[in-house]
Protein backbone atom coordinates (compact mmCIF):
# COMPACT_ATOMS: atom_id res chain seq x y z
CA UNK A 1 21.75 -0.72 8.29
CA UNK A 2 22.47 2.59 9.89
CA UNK A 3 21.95 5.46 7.63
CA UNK A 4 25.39 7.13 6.31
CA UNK A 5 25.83 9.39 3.50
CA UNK A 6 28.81 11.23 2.13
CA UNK A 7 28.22 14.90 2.06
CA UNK A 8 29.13 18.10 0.95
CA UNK A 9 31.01 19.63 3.44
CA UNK A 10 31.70 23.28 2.03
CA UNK A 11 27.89 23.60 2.47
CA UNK A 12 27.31 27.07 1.67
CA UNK A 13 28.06 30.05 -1.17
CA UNK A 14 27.83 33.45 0.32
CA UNK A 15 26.12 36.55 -1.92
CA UNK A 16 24.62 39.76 -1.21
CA UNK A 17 21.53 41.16 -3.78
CA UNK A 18 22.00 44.63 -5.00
CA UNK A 19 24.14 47.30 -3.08
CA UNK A 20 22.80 46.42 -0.09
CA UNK A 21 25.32 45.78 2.99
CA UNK A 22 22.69 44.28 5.41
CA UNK A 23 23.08 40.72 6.41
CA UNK A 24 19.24 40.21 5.37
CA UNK A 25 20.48 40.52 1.71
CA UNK A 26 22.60 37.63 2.53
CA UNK A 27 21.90 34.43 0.48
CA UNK A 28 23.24 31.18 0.48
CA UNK A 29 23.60 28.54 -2.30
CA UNK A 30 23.90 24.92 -3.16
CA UNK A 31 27.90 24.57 -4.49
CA UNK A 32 26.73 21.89 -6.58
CA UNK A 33 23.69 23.16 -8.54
CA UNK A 34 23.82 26.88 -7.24
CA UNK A 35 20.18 26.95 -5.90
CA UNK A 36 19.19 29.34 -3.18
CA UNK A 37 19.02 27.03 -0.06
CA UNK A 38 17.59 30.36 1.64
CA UNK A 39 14.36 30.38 -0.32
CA UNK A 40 14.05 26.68 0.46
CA UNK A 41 11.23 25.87 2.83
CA UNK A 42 12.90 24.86 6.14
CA UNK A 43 15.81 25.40 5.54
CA UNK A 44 18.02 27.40 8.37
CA UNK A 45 21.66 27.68 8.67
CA UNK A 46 21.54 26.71 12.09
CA UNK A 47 20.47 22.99 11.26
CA UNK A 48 23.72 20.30 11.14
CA UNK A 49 22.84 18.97 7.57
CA UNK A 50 20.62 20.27 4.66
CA UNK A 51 19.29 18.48 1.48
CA UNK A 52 19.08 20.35 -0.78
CA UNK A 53 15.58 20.77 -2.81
CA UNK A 54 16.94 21.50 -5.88
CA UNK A 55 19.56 18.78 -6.93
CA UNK A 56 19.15 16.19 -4.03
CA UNK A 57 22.80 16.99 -2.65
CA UNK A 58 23.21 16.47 1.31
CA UNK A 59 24.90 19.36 2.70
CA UNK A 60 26.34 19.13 6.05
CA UNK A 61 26.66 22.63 8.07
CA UNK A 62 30.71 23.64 8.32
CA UNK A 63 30.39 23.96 11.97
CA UNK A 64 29.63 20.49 12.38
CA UNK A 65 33.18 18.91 14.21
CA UNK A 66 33.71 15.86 12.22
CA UNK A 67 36.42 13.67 10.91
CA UNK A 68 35.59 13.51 7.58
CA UNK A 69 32.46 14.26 5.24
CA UNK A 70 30.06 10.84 6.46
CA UNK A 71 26.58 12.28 7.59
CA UNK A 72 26.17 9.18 10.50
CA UNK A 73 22.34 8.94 11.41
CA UNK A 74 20.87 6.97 14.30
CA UNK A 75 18.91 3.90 12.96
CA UNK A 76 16.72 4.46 15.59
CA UNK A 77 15.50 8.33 15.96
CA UNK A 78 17.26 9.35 12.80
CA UNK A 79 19.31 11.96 14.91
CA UNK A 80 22.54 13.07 13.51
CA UNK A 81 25.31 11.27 15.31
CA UNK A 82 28.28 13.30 14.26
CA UNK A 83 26.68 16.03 16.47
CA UNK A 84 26.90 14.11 19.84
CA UNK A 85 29.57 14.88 22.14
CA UNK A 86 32.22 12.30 21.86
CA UNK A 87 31.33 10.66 18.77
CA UNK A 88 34.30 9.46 16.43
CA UNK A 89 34.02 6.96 12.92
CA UNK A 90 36.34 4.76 14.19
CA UNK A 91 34.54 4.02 18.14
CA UNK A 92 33.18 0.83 15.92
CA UNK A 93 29.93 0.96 17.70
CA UNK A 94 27.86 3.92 19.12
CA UNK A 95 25.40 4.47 21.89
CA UNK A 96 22.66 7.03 20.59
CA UNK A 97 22.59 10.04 23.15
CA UNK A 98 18.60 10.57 21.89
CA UNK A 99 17.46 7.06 21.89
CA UNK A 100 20.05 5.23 23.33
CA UNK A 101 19.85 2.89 20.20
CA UNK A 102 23.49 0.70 19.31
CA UNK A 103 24.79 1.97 15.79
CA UNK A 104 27.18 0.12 14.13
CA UNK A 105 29.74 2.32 12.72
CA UNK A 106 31.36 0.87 9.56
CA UNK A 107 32.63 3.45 7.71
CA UNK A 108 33.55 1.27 4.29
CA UNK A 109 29.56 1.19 3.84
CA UNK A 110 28.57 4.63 2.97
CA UNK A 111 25.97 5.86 0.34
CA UNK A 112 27.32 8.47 -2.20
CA UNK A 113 24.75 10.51 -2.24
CA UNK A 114 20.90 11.03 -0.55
CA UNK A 115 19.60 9.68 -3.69
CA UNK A 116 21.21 6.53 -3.17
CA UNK A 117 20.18 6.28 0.14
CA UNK A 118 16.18 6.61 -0.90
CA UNK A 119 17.06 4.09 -3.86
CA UNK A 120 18.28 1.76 -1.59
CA UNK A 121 15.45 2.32 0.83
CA UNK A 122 12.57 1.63 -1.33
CA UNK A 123 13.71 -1.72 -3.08
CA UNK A 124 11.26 -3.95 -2.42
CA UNK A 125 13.62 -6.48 -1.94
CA UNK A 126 15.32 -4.98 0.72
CA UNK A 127 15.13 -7.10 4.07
CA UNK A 128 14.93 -10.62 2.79
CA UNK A 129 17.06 -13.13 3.03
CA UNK A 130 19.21 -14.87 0.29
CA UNK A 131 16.90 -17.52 0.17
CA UNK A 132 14.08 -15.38 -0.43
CA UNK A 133 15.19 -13.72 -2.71
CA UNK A 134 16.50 -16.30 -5.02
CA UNK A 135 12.95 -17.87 -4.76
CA UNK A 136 11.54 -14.93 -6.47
CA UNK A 137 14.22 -15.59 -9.04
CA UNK A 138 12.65 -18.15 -10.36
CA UNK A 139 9.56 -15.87 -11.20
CA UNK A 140 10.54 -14.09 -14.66
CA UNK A 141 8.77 -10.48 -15.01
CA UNK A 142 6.62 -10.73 -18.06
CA UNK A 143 4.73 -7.11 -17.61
CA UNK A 144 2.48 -4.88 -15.84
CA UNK A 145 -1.43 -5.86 -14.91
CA UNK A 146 -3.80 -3.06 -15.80
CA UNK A 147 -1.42 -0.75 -16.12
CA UNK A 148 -0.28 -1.20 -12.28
CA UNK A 149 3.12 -1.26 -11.86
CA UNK A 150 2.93 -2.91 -8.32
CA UNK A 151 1.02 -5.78 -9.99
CA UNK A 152 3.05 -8.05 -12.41
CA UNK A 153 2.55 -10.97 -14.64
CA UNK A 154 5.29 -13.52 -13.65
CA UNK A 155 6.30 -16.77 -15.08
CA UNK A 156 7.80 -19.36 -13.89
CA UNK A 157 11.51 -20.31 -15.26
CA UNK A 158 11.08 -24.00 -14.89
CA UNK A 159 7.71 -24.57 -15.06
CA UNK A 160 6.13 -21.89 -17.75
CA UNK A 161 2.95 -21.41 -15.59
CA UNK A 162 1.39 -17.73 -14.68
CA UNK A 163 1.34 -16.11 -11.41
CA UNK A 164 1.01 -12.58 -10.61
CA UNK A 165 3.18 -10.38 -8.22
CA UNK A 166 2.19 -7.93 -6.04
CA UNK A 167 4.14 -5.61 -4.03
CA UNK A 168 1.92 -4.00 -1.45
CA UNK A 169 2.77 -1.13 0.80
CA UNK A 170 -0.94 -2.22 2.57
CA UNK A 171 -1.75 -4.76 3.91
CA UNK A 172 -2.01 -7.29 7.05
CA UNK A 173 0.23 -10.38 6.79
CA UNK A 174 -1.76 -12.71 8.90
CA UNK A 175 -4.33 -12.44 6.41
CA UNK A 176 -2.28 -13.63 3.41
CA UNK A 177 -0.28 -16.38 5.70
CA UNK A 178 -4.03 -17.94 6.50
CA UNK A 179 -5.30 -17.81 2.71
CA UNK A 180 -2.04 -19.44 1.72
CA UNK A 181 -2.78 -22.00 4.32
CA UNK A 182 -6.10 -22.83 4.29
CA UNK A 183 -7.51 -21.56 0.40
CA UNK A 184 -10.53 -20.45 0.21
CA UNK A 185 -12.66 -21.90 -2.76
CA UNK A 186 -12.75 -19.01 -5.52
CA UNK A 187 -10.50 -16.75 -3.85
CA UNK A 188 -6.96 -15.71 -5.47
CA UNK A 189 -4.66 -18.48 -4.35
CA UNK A 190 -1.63 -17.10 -2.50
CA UNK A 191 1.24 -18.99 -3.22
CA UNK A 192 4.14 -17.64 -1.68
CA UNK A 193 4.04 -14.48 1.00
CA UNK A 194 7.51 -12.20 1.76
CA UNK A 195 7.81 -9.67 3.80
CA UNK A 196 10.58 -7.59 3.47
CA UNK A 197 11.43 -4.28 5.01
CA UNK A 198 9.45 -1.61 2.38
CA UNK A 199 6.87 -3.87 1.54
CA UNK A 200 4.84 -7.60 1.35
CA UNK A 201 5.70 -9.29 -1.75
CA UNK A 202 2.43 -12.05 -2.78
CA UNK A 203 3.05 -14.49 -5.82
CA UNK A 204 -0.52 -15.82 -6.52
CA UNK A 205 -1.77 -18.46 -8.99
CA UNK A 206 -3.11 -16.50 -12.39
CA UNK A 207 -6.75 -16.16 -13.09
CA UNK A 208 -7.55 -16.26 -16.41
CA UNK A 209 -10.43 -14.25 -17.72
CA UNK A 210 -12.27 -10.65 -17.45
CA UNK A 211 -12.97 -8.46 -14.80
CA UNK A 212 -16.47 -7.20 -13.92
CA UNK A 213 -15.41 -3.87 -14.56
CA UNK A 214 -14.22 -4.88 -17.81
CA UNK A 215 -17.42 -6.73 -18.60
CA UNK A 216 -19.57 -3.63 -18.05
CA UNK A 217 -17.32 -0.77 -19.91
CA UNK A 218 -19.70 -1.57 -22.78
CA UNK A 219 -22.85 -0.60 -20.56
CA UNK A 220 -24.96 -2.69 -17.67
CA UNK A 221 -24.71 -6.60 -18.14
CA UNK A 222 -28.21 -8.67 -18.68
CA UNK A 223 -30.64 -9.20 -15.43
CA UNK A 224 -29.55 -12.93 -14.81
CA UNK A 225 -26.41 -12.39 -15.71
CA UNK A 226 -25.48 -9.58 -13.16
CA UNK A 227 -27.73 -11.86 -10.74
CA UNK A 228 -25.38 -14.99 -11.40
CA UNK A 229 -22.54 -13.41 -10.57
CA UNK A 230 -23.68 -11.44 -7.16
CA UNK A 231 -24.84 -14.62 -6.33
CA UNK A 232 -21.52 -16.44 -6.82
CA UNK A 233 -20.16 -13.58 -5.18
CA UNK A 234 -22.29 -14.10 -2.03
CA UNK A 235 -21.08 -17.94 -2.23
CA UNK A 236 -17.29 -17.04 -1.91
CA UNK A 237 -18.20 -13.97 0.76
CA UNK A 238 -20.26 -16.77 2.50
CA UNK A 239 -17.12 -18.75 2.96
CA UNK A 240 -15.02 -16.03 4.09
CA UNK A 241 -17.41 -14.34 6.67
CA UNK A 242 -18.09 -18.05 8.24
CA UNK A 243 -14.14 -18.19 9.07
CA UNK A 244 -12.83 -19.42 12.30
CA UNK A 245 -12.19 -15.84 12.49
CA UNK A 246 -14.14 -14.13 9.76
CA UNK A 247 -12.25 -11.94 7.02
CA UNK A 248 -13.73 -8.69 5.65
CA UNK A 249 -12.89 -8.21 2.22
CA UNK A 250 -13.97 -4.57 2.66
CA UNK A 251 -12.67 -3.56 -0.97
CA UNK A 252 -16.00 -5.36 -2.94
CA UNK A 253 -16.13 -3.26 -6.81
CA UNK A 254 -15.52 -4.17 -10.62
CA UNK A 255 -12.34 -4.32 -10.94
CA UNK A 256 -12.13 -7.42 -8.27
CA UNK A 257 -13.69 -9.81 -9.85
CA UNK A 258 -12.85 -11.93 -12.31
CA UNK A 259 -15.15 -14.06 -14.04
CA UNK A 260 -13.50 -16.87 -15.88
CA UNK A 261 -13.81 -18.05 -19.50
CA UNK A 262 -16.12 -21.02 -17.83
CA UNK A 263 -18.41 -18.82 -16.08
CA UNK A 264 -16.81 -18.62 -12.80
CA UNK A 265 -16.08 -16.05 -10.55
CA UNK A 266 -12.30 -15.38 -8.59
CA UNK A 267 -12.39 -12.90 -5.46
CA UNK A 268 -9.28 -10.91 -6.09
CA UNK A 269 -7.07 -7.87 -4.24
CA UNK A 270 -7.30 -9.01 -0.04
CA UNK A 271 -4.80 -6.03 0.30
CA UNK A 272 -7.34 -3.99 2.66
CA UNK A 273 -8.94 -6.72 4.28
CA UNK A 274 -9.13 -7.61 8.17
CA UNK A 275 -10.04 -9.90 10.55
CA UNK A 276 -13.34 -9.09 11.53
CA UNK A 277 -13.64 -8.09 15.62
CA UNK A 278 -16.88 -7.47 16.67
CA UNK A 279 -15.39 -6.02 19.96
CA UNK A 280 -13.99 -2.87 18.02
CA UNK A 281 -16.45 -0.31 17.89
CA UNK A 282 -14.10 1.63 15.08
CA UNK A 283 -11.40 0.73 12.08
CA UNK A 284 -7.88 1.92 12.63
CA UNK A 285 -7.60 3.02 9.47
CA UNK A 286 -10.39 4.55 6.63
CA UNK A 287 -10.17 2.47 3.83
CA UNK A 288 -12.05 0.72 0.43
CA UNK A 289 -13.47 2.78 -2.58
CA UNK A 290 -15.77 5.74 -2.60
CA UNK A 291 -18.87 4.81 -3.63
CA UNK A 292 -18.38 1.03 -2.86
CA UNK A 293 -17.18 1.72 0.84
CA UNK A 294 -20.12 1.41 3.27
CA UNK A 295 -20.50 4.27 5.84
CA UNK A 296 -19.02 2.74 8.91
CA UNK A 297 -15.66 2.46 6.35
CA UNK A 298 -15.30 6.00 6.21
CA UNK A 299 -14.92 6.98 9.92
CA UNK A 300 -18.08 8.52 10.67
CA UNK A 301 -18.03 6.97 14.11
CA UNK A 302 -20.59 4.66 13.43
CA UNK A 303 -19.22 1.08 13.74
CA UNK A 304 -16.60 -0.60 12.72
CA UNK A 305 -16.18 -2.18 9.20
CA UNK A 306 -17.59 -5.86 9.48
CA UNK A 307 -19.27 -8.35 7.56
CA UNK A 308 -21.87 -6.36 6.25
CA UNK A 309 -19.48 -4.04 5.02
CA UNK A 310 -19.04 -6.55 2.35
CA UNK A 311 -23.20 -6.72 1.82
CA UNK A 312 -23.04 -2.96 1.18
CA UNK A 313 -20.20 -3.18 -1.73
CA UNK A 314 -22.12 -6.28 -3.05
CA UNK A 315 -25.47 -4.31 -3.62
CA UNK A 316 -24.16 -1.08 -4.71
CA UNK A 317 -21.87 -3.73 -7.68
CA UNK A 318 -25.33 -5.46 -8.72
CA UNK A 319 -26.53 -2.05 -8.96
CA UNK A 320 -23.96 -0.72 -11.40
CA UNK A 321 -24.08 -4.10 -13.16
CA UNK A 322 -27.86 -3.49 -13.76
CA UNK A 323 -27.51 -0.45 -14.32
CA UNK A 324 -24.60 1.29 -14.95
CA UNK A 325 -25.08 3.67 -12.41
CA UNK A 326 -24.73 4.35 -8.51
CA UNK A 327 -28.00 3.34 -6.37
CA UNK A 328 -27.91 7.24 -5.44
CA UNK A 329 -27.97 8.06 -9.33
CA UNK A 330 -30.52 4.97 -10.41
CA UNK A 331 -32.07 1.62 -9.07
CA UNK A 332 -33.21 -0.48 -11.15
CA UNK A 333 -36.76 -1.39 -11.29
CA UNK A 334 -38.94 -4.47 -9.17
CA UNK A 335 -37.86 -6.77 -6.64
CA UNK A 336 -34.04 -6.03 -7.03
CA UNK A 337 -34.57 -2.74 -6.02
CA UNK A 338 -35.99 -3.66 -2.82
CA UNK A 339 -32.78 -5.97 -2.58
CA UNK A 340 -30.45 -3.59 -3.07
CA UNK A 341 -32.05 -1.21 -0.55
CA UNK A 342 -31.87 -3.69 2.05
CA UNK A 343 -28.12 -4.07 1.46
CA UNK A 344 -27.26 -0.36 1.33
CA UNK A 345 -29.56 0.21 4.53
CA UNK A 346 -27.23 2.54 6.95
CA UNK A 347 -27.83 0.00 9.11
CA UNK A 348 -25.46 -2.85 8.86
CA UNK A 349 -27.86 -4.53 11.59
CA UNK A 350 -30.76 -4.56 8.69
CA UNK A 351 -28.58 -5.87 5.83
CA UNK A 352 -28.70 -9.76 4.74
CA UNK A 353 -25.87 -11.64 5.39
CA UNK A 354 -24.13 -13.29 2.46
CA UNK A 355 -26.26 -16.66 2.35
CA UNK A 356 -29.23 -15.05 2.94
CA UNK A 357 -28.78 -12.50 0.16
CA UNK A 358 -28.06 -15.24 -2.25
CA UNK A 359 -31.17 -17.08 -1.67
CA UNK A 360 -33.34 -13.65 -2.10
CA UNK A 361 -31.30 -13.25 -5.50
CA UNK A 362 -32.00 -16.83 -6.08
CA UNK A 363 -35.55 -16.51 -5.47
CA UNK A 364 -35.98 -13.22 -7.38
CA UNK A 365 -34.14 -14.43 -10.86
């Protein structure tokens, strides 16, 4: 929909400070909330349209020839059409002179105000069809998760189970369409995946149970049991890494896992993860947790993020779990410390994959 907002059109309020005569002392204001658009950063009178900082309130310049008080943007350069030679509201259609982009001109769809326009451009919902959006209908809101307002418990009208709903500005499709095709065992099972225009849109099944990071607010977690559940972690990581194509989860910490009331362990939060390419020398883009994120995820040129990316995260978690601390701040004594130091080499070359750091965890409980 091509951007169009009703505007002010008597833009500017003329004052002069003091006794001076000088045009310098020459000011001009908002005429709806009387701010100073001259103090504004950016702001110049010369530009066709101003919003201004202080109430939100599009302005458009008085010299600007137009038929009525509709800012018309091009949907694809976001140059102001009213300025082009020739344009009219009522040509139906219109060529961009920028871009060259076909804007449909329908003046009985305007937003009020620049506020509305933003509204309107960050609903999540916004994009989808009818269908798809009476699908996640069914799902009735039941709260925030963790305090994250992107991630919501949901329940289903007609059935009464639990999913969760995430609305991720992150993220890469594919990876989500695969999972919900072909679930991996102890991963988060993804349900249902919309894209809309803002944002992906996941409903996955519920886990019940506590996070890791949960589990060791209290202080580090017993030998076997942080051993238990690295290993189980290395289990699901297994699977993933030995993928047609394999997935890096590449966002390994506390806070995504859950271990379940039975013992179990669920893989959660695939918002950063990739398809690993062991062509790319480099990631695209920097991401994961400080701390958690192994050096080739932080752009230092060395590689690109890969399977042993995940080994990395998974040593420096056993760590914490052990000890409550980063393996720069303490390791914990013995044979695991000679684990962990193998997956935390800045080598990925020198790390264990996921199987084989299983069986040394294995071996050393």
């Amino acid at each position: 929909m091509i951007r169009r907002i009703r505007g002010m059109i008597d833009k500017f309020k003329r004052r002069e400070r003091g006794n001076a005569v000088p045009s310098a002392n020459e000011h001009e204001f908002c005429p709806r909330c009387d701010a100073n658009l001259t103090l504004q950063k950016g702001y110049s009178n010369t530009l066709p349209y101003w919003v201004c900082k202080g109430c939100g309130e599009m302005l458009i310049n008085p010299e600007v020839q137009a038929d009525s008080d509709i800012a018309w943007f091009c949907d694809g350069c976001g140059q102001m059409l009213n300025i082009q030679e020739g344009f009219r509201e009522d040509c139906g259609k219109w060529i961009c002179k920028e871009c060259g982009e076909e804007n449909d001109i329908i003046p009985e769809e305007v937003y009020s105000s620049e506020e509305e326009y933003q509204i309107v451009q960050s609903n999540p919902y916004k994009g989808l069809t009818d269908d798809e959006k009476v699908e996640l209908s069914q799902y009735q809101e039941e709260g925030p998760i963790s305090g994250k307002d992107n991630v919501i418990l949901v329940k289903d009208k007609e059935t009464g189970e639990l999913y969760v709903k995430k609305v991720l500005s992150v993220y890469r499709k594919s990876v989500y369409e695969y999972l919900r095709d072909h679930p991996v065992p102890h991963v988060s099972k993804i349900e249902k995946v919309y894209e809309s225009t803002n944002c992906l849109i996941l409903i996955e099944k519920f886990i019940p149970g506590s996070t890791v990071e949960t589990l060791i607010s209290g202080g580090p977690l017993p030998r076997q049991k942080a051993v238990d559940i690295a290993v189980k972690l290395c289990d699901v990581l297994n699977e993933l890494h030995n993928l047609p194509t394999p997935i890096v989860h590449r966002d390994i910490k506390p806070s995504n896992i859950i271990v379940t009331p039975d013992g179990d362990i669920c893989l959660i939060d695939l918002n950063v993860a990739k398809w690993y390419d062991p062509g790319r020398s480099d990631d695209t883009g920097y991401l994961g947790t400080m701390n958690y994120a192994a050096p080739e995820q932080a752009g230092y040129g060395i590689a690109a993020s890969s399977t042993e990316s995940d080994i990395y995260a998974t040593g420096v978690l056993l760590n914490v779990m052990l000890t409550g601390k980063f393996p720069k701040e303490q390791l914990p004594e013995g044979v695991l410390q000679d684990i962990i130091r193998q997956c935390i080499d800045l080598d990925a070359d020198r790390r264990p994959t996921a199987s084989q750091l299983a069986a040394m965890l294995t071996d050393a409980s």
